[in-house]
Protein backbone atom coordinates (compact mmCIF):
# COMPACT_ATOMS: atom_id res chain seq x y z
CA UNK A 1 -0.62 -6.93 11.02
CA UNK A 2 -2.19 -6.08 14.58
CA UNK A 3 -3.08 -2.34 14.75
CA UNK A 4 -1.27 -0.43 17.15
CA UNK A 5 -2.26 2.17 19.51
CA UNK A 6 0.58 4.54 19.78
CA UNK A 7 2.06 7.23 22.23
CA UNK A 8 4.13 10.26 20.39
CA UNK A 9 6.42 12.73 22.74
CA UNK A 10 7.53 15.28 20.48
CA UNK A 11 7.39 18.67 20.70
CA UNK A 12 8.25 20.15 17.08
CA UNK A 13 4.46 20.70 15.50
CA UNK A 14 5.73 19.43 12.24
CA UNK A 15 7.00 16.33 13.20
CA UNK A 16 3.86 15.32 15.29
CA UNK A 17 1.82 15.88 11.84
CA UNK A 18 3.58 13.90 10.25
CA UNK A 19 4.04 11.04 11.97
CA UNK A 20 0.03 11.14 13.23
CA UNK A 21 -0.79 11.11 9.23
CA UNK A 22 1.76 8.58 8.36
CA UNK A 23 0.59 6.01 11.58
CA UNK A 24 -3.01 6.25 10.46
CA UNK A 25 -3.24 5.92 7.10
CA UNK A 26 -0.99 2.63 8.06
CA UNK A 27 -3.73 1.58 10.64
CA UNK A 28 -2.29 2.66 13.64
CA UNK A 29 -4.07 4.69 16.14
CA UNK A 30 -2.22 7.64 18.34
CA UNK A 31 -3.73 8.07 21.70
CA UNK A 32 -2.03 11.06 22.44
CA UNK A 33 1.11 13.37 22.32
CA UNK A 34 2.97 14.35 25.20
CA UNK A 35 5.58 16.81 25.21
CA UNK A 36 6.75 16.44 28.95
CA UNK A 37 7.36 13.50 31.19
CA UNK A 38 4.01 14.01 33.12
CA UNK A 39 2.04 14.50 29.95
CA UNK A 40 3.17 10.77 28.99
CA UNK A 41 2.61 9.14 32.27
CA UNK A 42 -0.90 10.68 32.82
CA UNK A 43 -1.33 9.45 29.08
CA UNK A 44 -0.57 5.76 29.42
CA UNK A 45 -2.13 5.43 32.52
CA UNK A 46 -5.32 6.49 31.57
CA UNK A 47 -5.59 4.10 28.15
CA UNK A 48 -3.89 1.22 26.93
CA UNK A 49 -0.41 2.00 24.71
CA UNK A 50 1.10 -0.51 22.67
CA UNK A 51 4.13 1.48 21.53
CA UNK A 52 5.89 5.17 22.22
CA UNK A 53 7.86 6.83 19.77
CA UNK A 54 10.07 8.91 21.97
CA UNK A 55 12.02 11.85 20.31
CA UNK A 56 15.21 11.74 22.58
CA UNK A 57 15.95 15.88 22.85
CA UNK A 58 13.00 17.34 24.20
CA UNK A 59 12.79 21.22 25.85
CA UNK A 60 13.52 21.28 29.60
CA UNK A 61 15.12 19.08 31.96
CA UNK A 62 13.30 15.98 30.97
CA UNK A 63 14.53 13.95 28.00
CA UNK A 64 13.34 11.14 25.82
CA UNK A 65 16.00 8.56 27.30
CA UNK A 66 14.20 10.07 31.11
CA UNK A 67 10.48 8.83 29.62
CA UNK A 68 12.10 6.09 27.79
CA UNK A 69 13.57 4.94 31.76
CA UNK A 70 10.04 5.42 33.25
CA UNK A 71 8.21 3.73 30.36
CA UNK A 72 10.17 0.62 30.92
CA UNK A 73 9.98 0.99 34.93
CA UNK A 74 6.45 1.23 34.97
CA UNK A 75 4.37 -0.16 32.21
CA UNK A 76 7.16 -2.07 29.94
CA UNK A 77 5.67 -0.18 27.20
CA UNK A 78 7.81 -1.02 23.86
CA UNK A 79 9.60 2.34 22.52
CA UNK A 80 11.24 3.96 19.45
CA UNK A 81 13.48 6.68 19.93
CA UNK A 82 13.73 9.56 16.69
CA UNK A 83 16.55 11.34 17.03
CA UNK A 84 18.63 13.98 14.89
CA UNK A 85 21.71 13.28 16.58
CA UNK A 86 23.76 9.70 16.05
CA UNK A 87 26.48 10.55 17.45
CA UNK A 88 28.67 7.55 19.09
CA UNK A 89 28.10 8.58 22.42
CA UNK A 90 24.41 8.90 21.79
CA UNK A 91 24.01 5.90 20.16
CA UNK A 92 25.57 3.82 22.91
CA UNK A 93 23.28 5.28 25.51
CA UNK A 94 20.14 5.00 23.44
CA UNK A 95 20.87 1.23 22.93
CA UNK A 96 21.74 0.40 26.47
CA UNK A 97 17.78 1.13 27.06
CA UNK A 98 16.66 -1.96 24.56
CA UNK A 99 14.65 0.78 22.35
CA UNK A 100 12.89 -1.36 19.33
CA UNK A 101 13.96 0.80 17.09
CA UNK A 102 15.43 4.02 15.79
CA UNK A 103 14.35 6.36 13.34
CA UNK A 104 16.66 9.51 12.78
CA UNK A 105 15.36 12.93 11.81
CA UNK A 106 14.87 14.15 8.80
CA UNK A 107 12.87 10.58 8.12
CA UNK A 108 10.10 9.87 5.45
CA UNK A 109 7.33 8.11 5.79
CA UNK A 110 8.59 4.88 4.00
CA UNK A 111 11.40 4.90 6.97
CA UNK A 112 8.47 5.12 9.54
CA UNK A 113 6.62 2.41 8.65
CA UNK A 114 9.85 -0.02 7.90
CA UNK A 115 10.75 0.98 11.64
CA UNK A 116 7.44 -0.06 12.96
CA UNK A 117 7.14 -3.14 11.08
CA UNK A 118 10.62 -4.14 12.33
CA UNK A 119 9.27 -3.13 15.95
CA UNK A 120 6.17 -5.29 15.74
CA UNK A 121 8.79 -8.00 14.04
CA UNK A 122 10.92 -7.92 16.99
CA UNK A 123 8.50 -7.38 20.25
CA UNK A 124 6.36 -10.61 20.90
CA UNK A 125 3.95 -7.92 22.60
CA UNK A 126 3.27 -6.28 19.25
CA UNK A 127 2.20 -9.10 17.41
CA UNK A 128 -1.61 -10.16 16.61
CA UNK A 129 -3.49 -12.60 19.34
CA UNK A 130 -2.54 -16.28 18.80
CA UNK A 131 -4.94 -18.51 17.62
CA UNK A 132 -6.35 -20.75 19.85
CA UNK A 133 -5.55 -23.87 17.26
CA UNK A 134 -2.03 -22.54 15.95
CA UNK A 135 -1.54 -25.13 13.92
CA UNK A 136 -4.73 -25.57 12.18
CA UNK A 137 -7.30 -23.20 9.72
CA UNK A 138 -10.75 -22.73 10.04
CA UNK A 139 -12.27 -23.38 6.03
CA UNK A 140 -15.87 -22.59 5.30
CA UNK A 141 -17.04 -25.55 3.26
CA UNK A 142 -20.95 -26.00 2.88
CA UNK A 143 -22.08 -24.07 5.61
CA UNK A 144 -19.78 -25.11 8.05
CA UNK A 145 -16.33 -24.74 9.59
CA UNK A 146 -13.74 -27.26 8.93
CA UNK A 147 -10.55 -27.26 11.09
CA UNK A 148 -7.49 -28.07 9.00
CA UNK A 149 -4.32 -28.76 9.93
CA UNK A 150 -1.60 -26.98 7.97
CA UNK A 151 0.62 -29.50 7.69
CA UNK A 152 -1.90 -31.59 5.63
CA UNK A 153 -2.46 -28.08 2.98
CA UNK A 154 -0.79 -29.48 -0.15
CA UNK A 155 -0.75 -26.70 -1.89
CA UNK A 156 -2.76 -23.40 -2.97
CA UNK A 157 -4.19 -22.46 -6.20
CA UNK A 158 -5.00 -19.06 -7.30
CA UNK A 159 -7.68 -19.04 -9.41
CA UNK A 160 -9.61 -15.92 -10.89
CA UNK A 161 -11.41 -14.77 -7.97
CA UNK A 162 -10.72 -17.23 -5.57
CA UNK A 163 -8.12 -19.90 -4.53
CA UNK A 164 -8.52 -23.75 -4.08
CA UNK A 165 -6.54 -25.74 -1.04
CA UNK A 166 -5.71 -29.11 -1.43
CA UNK A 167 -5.44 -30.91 1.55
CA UNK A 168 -4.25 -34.34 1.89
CA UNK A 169 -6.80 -37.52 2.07
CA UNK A 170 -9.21 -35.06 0.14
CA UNK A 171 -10.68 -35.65 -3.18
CA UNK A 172 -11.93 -32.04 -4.02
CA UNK A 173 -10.31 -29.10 -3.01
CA UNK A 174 -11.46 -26.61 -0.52
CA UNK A 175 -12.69 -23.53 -2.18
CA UNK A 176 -12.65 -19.99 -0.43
CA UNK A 177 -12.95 -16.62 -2.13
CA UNK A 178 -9.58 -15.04 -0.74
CA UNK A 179 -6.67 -14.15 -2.77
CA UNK A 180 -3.51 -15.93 -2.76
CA UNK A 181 -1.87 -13.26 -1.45
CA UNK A 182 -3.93 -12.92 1.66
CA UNK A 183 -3.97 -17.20 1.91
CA UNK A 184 -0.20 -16.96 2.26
CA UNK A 185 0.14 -14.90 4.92
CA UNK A 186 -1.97 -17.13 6.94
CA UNK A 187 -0.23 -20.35 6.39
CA UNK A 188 2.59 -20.16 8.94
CA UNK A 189 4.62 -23.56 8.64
CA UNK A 190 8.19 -22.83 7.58
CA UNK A 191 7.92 -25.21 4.89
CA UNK A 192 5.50 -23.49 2.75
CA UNK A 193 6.56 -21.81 -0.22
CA UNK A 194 5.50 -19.38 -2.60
CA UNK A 195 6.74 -20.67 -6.05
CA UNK A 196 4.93 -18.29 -8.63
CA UNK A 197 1.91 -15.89 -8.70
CA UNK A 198 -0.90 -18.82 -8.65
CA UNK A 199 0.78 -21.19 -6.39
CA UNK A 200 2.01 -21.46 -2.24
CA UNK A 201 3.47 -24.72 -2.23
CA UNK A 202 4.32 -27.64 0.80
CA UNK A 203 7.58 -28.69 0.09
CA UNK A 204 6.71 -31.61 2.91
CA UNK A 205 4.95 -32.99 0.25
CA UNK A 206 8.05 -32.72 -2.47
CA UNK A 207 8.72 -35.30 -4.36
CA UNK A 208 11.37 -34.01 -7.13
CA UNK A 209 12.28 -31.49 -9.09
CA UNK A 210 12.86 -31.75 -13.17
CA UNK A 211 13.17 -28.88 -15.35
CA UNK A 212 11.19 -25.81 -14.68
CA UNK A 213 8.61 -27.85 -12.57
CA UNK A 214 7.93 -28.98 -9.13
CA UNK A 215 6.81 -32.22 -8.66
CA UNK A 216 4.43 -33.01 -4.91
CA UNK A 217 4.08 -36.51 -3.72
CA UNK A 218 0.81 -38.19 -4.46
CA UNK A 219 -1.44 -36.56 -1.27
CA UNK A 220 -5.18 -38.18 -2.23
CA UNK A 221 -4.27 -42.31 -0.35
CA UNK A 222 -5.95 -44.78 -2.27
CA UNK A 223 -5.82 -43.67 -5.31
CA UNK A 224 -2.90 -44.18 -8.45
CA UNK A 225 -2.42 -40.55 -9.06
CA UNK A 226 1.59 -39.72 -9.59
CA UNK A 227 3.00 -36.57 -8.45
CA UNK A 228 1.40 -33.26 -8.96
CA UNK A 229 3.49 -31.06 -11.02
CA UNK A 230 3.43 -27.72 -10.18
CA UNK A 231 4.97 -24.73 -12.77
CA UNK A 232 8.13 -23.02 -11.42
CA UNK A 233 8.89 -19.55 -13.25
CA UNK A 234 12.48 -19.45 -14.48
CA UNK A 235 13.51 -16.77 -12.54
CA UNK A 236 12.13 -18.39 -9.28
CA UNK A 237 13.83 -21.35 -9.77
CA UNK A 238 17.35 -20.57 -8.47
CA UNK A 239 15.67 -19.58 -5.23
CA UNK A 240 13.82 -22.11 -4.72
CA UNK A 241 17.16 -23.69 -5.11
CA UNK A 242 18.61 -21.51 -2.45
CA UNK A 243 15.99 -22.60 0.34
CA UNK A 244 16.83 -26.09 -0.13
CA UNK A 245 20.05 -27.98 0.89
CA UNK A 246 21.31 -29.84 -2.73
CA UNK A 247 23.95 -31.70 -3.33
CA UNK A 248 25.96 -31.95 -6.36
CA UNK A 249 26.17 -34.91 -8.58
CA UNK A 250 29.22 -35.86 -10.64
């Protein structure tokens, strides 16, 4: 998840604590609080803001929905709006700006973060830098840097303390000390799939399913290997299932 560096304009003391504590012990950075229209503009012209959380009834004759309208005139910065009102009326003005999210008052910290995530999920400007080869992973392997495509990653082992990927055409299996956890966030293809605990799965490579096991097509050409099976947990089974279009036999 990219870090974010994030503008607050509230004005209730309490509020501002809390959401400062909750944004940085998620990563986030706040580069300043503004209470007044002129506090945020001086703000994000002066450093780079990636997202405002805007509470929408501020003191005075400047509102959130005012910054919100200058925010999106002048710098197309992303916004939030917190609010303790959700009213029908307000809701239907607050959504006519295209806010990424709301987050009503009182709110906990869980609720913060699941509205930011959702924010970064929605706002192309949120996410993390694209790789400059999107389709392909950079494995150490003997001192050097092999480039490999995703789409020839077989499948992913977990292994005590670190996890093997089998690429296609390959005899031995790459070997990097990352987690499984952390390998499956990187592979990006739509057709990966995490079937248990120790194993990420391509189902491009799927050659049948029997039982309580997945079976991959024979990936290393050349050789007379059959298909890999691969252990599905019973209770990840049905969806697996779910992901996959099957017919019915009679």
């Amino acid at each position: 998840m990219k870090p974010l560096k994030i503008l607050i304009v509230e004005d209730d003391e309490l509020t501002v604590e809390l959401l400062t504590v909750t944004l940085q012990q998620a990563g986030h950075s706040v580069v300043g609080v503004a209470r007044t229209l002129a506090e945020a503009v001086r703000i994000s012209q002066q450093q780079p803001v990636d997202l405002a959380l805007l509470d929408v009834h501020l003191p005075g004759s400047e509102d959130g929905i005012a910054i919100a309208r200058m925010l999106m005139q002048q710098d197309r910065i992303p916004f939030l709006f917190i609010t303790g009102q959700t009213g029908a009326t307000t809701l239907k003005q607050l959504k006519a700006l295209r806010p990424v999210g709301f987050l009503s008052k009182p709110f906990s910290p869980v609720d913060l973060i699941m509205q930011i995530d959702l924010a970064i999920e929605r706002t192309p400007s949120l996410h993390a830098p694209s790789s400059l080869l999107p389709d392909h992973l950079l494995i150490p392997d003997d001192g050097r840097l092999i480039p490999v495509r995703q789409s020839d990653i077989v499948f992913a082992e977990a292994r005590t303390n670190f996890t093997c990927l089998f690429v296609r055409n390959r005899k031995d299996p790459f070997v990097v000390t990352d987690n499984l956890k952390n390998i499956a966030t990187r592979l990006t293809l739509p057709s990966f799939y995490r079937v248990s605990r120790s194993y990420v799965v391509n189902l491009q490579y799927l050659a049948y399913i029997e039982g309580n096991k997945l079976f991959l097509t024979s990936f290393d050409e050349g050789t007379a290997n059959g298909p890999r099976p691969i252990p599905i947990p019973a209770d990840t089974r049905p969806g697996l299932l779910k992901q996959l279009t099957v017919l019915r036999a009679r």
